[in-house]
C-alpha atoms as a PDB file:
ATOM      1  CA  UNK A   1       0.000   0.000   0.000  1.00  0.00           C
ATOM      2  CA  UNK A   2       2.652   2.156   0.703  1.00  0.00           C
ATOM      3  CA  UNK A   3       4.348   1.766  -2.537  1.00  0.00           C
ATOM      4  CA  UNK A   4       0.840   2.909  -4.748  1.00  0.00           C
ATOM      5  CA  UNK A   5       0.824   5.881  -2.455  1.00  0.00           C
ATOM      6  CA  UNK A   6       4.451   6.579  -3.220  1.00  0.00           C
ATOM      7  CA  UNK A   7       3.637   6.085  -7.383  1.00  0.00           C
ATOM      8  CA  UNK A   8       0.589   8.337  -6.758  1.00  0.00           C
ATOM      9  CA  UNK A   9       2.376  11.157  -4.822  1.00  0.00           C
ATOM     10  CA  UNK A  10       5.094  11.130  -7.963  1.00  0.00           C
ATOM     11  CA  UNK A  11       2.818  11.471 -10.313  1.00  0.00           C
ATOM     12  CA  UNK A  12       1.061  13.975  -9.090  1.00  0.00           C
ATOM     13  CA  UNK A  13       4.116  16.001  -8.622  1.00  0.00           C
ATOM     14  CA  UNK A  14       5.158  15.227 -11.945  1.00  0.00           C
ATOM     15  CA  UNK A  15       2.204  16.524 -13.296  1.00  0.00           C
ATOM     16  CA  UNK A  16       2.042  19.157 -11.355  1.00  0.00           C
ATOM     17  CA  UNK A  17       5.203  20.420 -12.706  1.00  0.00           C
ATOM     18  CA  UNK A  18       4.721  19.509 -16.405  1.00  0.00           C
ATOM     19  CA  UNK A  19       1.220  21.628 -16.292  1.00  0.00           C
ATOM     20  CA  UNK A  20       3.372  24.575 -14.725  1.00  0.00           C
ATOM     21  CA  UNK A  21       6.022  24.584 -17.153  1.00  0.00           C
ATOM     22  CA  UNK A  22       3.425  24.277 -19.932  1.00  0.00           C
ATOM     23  CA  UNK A  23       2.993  27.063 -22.214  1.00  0.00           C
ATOM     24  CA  UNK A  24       6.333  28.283 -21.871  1.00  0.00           C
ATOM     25  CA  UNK A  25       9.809  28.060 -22.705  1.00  0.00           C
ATOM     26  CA  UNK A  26      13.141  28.412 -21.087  1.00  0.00           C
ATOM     27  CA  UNK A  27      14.361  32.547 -20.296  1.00  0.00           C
ATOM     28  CA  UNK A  28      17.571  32.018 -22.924  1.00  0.00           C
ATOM     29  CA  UNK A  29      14.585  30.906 -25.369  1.00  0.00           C
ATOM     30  CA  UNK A  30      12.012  34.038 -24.444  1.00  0.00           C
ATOM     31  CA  UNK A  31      15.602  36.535 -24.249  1.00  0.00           C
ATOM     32  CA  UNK A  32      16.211  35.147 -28.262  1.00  0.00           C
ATOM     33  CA  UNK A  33      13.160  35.907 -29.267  1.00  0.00           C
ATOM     34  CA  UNK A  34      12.940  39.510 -27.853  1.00  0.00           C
ATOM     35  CA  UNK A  35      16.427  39.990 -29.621  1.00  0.00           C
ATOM     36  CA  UNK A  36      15.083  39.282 -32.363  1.00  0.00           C
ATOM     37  CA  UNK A  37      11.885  41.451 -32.227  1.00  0.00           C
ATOM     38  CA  UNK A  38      12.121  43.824 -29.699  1.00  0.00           C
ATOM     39  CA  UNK A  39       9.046  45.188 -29.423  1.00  0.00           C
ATOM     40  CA  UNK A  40       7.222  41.528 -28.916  1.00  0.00           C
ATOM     41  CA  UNK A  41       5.151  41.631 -25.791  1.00  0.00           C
ATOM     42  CA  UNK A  42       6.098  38.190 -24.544  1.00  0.00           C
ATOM     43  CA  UNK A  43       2.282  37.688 -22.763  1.00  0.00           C
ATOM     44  CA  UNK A  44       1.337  37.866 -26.494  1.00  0.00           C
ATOM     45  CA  UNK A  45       3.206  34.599 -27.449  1.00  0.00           C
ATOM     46  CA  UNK A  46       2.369  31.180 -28.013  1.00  0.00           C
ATOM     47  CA  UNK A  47       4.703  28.542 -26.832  1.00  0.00           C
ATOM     48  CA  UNK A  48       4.535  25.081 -27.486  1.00  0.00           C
ATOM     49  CA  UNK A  49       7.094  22.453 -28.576  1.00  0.00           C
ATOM     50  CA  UNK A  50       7.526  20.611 -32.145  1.00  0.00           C
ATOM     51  CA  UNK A  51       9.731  18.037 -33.126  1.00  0.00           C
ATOM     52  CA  UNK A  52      12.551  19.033 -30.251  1.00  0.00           C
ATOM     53  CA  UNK A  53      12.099  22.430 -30.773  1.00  0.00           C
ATOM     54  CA  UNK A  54      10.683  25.156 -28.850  1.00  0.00           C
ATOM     55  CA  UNK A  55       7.708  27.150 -31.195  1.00  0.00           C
ATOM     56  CA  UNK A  56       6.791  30.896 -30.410  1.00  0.00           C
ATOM     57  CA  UNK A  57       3.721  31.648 -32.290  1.00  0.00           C
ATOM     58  CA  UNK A  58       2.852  35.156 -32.555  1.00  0.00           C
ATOM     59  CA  UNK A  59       2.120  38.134 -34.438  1.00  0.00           C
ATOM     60  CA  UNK A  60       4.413  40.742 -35.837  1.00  0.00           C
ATOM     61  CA  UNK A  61       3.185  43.503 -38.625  1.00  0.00           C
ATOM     62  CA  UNK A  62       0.143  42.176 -39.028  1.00  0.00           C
ATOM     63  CA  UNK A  63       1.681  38.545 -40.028  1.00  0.00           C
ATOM     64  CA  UNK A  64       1.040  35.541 -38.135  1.00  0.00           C
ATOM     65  CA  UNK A  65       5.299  34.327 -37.429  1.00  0.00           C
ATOM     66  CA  UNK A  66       6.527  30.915 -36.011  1.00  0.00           C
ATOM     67  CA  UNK A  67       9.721  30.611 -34.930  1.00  0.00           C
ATOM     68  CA  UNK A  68      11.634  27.656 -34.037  1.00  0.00           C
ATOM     69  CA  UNK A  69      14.437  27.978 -31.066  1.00  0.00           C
ATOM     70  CA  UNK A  70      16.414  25.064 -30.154  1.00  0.00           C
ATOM     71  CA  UNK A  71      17.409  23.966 -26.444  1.00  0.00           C
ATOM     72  CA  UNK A  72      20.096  26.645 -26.467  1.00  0.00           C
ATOM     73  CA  UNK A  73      17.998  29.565 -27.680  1.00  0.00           C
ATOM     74  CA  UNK A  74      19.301  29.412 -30.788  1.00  0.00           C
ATOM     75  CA  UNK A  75      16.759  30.099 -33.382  1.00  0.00           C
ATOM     76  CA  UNK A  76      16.675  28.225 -36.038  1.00  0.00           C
ATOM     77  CA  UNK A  77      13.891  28.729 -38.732  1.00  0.00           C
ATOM     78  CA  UNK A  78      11.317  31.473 -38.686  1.00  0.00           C
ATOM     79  CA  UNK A  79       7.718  31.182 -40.771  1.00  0.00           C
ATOM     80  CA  UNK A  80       5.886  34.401 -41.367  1.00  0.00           C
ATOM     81  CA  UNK A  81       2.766  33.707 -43.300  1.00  0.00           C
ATOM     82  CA  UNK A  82       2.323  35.992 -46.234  1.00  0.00           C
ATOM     83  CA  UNK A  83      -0.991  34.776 -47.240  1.00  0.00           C
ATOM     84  CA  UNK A  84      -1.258  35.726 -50.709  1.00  0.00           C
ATOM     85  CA  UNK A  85       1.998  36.965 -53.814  1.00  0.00           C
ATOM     86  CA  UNK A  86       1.588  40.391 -52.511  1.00  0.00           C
ATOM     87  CA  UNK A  87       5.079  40.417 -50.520  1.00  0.00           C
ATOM     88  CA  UNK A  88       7.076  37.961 -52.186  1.00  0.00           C
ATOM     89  CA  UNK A  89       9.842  39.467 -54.444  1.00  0.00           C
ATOM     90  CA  UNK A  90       9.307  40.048 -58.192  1.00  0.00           C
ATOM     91  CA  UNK A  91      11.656  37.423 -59.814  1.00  0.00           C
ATOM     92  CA  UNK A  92       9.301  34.355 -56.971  1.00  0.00           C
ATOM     93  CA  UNK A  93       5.988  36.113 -58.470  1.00  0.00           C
ATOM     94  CA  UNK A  94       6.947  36.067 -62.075  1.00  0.00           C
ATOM     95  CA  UNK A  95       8.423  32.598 -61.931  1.00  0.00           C
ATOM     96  CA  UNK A  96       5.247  31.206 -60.553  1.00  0.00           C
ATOM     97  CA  UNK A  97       2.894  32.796 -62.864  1.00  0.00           C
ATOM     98  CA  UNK A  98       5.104  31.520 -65.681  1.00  0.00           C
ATOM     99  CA  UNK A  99       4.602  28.271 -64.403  1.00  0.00           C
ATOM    100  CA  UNK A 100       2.658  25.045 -65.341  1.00  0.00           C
ATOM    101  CA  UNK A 101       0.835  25.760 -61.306  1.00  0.00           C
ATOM    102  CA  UNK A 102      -0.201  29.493 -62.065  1.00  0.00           C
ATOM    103  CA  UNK A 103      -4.148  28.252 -63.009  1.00  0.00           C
ATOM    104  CA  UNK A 104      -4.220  26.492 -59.753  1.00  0.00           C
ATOM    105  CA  UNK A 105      -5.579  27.943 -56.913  1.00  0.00           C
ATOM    106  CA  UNK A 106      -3.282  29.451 -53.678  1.00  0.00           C
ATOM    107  CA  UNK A 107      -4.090  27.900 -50.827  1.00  0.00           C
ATOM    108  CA  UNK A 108      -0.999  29.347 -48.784  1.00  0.00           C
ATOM    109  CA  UNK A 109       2.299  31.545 -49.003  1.00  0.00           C
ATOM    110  CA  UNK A 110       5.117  31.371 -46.538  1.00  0.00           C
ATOM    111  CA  UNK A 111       8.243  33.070 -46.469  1.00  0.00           C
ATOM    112  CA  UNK A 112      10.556  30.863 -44.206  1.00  0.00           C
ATOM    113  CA  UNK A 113      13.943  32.358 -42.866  1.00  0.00           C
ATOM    114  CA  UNK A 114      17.224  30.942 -41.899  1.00  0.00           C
ATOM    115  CA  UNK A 115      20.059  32.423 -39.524  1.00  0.00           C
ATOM    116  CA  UNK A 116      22.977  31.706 -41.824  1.00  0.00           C
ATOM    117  CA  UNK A 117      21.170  31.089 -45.248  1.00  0.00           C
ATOM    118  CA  UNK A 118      19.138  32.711 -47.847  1.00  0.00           C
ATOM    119  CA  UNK A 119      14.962  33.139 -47.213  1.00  0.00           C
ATOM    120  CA  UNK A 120      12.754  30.700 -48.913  1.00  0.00           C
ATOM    121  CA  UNK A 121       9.369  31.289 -50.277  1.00  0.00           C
ATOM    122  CA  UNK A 122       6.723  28.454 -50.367  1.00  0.00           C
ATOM    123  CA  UNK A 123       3.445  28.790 -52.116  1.00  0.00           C
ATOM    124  CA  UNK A 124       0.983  25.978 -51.414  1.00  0.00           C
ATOM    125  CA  UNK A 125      -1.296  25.168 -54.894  1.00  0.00           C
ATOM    126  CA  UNK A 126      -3.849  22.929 -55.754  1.00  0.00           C
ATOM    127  CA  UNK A 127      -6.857  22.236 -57.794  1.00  0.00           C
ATOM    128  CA  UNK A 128     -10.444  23.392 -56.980  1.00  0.00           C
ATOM    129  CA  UNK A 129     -12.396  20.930 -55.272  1.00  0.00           C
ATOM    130  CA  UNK A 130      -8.995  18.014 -54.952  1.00  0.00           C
ATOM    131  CA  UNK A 131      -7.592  17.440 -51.580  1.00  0.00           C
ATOM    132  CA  UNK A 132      -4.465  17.270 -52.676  1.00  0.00           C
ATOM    133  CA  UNK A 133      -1.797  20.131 -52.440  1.00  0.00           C
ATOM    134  CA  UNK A 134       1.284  21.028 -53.901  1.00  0.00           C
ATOM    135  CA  UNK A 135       4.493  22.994 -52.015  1.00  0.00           C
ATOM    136  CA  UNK A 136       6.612  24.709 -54.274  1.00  0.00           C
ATOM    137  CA  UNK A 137       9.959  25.813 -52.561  1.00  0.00           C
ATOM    138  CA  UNK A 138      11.519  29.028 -54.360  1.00  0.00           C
ATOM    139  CA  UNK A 139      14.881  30.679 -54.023  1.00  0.00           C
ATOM    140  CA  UNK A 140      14.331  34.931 -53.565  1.00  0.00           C
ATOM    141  CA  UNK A 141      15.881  35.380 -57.298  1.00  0.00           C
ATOM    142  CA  UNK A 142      12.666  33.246 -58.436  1.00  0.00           C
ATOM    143  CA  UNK A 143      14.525  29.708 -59.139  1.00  0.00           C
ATOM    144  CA  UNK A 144      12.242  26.572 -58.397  1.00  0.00           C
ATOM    145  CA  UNK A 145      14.634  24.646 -55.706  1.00  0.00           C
ATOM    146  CA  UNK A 146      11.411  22.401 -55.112  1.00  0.00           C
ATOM    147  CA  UNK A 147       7.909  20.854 -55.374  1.00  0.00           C
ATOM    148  CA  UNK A 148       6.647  18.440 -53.322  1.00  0.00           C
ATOM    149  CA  UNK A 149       3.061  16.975 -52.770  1.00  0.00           C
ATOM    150  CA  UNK A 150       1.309  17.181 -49.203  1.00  0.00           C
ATOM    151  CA  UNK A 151      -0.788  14.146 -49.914  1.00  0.00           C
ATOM    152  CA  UNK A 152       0.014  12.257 -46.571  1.00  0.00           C
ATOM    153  CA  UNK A 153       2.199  14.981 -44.516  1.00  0.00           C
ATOM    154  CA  UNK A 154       1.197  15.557 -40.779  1.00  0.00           C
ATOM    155  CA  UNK A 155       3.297  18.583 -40.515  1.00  0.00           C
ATOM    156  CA  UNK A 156       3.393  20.042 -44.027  1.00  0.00           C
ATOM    157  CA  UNK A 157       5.952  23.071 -43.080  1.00  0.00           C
ATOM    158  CA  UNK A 158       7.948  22.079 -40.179  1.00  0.00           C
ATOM    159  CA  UNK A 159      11.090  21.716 -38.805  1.00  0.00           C
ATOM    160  CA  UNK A 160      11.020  18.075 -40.473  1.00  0.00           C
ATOM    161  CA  UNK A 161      11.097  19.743 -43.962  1.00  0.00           C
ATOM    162  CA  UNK A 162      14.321  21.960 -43.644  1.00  0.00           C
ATOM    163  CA  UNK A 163      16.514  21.288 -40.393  1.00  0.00           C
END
C-alpha cells in the first residue's frame, strides 16, 4: 500500500510540474526571441514544442510568425505567413505565374527564414475541389529549388522539412 501511495504522490508532482512549465519556454529561449523582435510583448506569445524544438507563435506587422528555437535559444527557422503573392519578391511572383501551377488555386504563401542562409518562399497550390496540395519551394531570385506533394504529410511546413 505504501508503494501505490508513493507512485501516486510522484505522479502527481510530476504533473504538477509539467502543467506549470506548460505554455512556456526556457528565459535564454524568451531573451532570443525579444532579440530578435524587440518590441514583442512576450504575454502575447504562443509557446509550445515541435519536433525538439521550442515554437513561439505570434504576431508581428500584421503577419502571423513561427519561430523555431532550439534547447540553447538558438533560433533556427522562422515562418511568417504571407498569405497571398503580394510580398514575395518580383523574380518568386513572375516565376510562378510563368509556371505550369499558375491556373491552380493558392491555398498558402510562406516566407521561411534561416540564420545563416538565404529566405525561402513556399506557395501551397492545388486544384479546386482536390484534396491534394502542392508545395513549391523558391529561391528569392525566383529559381524553383522544389515541389513536393502534401498528400500524406502531418506537418506540411515544419522543422522536419528543412533542419
Amino acid at each position: 500500500m505504501k508503494k501505490i501511495r508513493w507512485y501516486v504522490l510522484l505522479t502527481i508532482l510530476i504533473l504538477a510540474s509539467t502543467l506549470t512549465h506548460a505554455g512556456t519556454a526556457p528565459t535564454t529561449v524568451q531573451d532570443s526571441l525579444k532579440n530578435l523582435y524587440p518590441k514583442i510583448n512576450l504575454n502575447d506569445v504562443a509557446w509550445s514544442q515541435d519536433q525538439g524544438y521550442y515554437l513561439a507563435n505570434f504576431q508581428s506587422n500584421s503577419y502571423n510568425v513561427k519561430a523555431y528555437f532550439n534547447n540553447n535559444g538558438q533560433c533556427m527557422m522562422v515562418e511568417t505567413d504571407l498569405v497571398t503573392l503580394d510580398d514575395v519578391p518580383s523574380a518568386v511572383y513572375n516565376s510562378f505565374t510563368m509556371s505550369s501551377f499558375a491556373a491552380d488555386q493558392i491555398r498558402d504563401v510562406t516566407m521561411v527564414d534561416f540564420p545563416k542562409w538565404q529566405p525561402i518562399y513556399v506557395i501551397l497550390v492545388g486544384e479546386a475541389n482536390l484534396e491534394g496540395s502542392v508545395q513549391l519551394f523558391y529561391s528569392p531570385y525566383g529559381q524553383l529549388l522544389r515541389q513536393r506533394s502534401t498528400v500524406g504529410l502531418d506537418d506540411i511546413l515544419g522543422p522536419s522539412t528543412f533542419l
